[in-house]
C-alpha atoms as a PDB file:
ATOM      1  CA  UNK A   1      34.038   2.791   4.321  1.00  0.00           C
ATOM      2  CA  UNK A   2      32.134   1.012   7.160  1.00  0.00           C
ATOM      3  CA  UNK A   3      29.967   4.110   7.850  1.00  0.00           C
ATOM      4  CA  UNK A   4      28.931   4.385   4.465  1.00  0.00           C
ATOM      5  CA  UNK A   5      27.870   0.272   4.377  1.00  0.00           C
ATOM      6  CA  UNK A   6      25.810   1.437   6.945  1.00  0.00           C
ATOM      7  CA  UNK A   7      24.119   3.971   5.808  1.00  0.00           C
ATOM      8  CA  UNK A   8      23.221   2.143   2.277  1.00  0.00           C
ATOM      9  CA  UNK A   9      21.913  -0.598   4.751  1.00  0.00           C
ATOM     10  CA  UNK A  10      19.431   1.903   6.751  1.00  0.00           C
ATOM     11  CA  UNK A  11      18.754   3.138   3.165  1.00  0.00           C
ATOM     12  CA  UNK A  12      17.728   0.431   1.626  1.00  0.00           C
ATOM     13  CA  UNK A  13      16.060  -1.324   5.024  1.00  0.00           C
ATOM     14  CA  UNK A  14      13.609   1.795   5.134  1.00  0.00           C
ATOM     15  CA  UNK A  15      13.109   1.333   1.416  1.00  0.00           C
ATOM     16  CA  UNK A  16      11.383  -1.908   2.203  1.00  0.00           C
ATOM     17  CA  UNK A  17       9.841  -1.721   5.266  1.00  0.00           C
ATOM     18  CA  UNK A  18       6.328  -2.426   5.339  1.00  0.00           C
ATOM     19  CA  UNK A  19       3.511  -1.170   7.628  1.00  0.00           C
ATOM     20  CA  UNK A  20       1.927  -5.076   8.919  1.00  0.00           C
ATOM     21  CA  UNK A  21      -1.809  -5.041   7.481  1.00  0.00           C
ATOM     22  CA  UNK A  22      -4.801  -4.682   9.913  1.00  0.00           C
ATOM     23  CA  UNK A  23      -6.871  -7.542   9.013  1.00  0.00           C
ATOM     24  CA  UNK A  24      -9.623  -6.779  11.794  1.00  0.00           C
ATOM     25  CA  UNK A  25     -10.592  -3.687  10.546  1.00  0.00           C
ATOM     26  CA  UNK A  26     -13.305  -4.979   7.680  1.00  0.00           C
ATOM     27  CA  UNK A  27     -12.863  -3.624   3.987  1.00  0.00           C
ATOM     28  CA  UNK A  28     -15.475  -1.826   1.802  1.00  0.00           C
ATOM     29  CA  UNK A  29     -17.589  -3.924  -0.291  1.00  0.00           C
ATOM     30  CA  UNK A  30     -17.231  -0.508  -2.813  1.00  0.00           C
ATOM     31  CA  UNK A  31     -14.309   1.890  -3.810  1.00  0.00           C
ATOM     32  CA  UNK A  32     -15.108   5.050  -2.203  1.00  0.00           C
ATOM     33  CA  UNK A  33     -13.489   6.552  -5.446  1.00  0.00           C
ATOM     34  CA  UNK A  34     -15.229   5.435  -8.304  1.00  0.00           C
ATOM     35  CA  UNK A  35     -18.295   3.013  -6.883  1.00  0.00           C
ATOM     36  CA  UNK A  36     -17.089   0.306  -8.592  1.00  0.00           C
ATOM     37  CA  UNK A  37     -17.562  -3.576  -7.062  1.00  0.00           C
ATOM     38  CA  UNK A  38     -14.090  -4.660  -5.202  1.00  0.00           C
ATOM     39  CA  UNK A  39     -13.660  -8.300  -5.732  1.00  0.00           C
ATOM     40  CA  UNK A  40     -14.601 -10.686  -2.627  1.00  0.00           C
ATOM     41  CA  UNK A  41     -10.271 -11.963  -3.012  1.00  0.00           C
ATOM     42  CA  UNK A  42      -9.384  -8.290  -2.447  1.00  0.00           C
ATOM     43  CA  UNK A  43     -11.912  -7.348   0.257  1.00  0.00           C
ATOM     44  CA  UNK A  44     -10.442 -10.703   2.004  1.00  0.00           C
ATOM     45  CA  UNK A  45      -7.118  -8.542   2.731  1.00  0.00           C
ATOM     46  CA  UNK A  46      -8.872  -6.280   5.087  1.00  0.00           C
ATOM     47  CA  UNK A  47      -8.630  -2.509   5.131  1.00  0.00           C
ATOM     48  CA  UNK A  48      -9.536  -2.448   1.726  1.00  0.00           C
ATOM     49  CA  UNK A  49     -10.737   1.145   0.502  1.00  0.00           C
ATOM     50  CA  UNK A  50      -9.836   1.123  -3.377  1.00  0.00           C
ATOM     51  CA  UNK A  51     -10.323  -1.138  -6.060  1.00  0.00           C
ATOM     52  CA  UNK A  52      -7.357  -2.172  -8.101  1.00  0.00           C
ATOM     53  CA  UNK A  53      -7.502   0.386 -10.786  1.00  0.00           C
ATOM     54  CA  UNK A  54      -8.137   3.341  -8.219  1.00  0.00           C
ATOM     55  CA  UNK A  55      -5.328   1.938  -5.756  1.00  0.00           C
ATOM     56  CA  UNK A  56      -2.607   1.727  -8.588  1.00  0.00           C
ATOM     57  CA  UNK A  57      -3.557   5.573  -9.427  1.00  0.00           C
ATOM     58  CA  UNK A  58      -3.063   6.006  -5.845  1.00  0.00           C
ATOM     59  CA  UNK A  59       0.323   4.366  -5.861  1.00  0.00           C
ATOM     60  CA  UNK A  60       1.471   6.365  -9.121  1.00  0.00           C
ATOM     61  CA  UNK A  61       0.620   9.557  -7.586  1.00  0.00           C
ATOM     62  CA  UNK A  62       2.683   8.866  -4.126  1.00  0.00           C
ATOM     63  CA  UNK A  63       5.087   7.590  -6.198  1.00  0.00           C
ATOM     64  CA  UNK A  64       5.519  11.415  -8.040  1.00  0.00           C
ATOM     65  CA  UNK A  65       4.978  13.375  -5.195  1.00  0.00           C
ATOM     66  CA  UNK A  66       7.839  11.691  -3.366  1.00  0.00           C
END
């Protein structure tokens, strides 16, 4: 029973593990998918590439490949 606690634990602790944001590196003032303006509050995250529309398409398609 204990073994099996444990593994549902790593299981759901790699579920939500989260790679830490590098806010040096500076973010695109344009999506390099569809040219389309990325909003000065996103850009402010750093490491921005995609604009919200292009980065949700991003997310559904990892999200059906996994």
């Amino acid at each position: 029973m204990s073994k099996k606690f444990d593994e549902a634990q790593l299981n759901q602790l790699n579920q939500v593990k989260v790679i830490p944001r590098d806010y040096s590196i500076p973010s695109l003032s344009e999506c390099e998918e569809c040219g389309n303006e990325i909003p000065q509050e996103r850009q402010a995250l750093g490491a921005v590439t995609l604009c919200v529309d292009c980065k949700s398409i991003a997310e559904q398609r990892a999200r059906q490949y996994r």
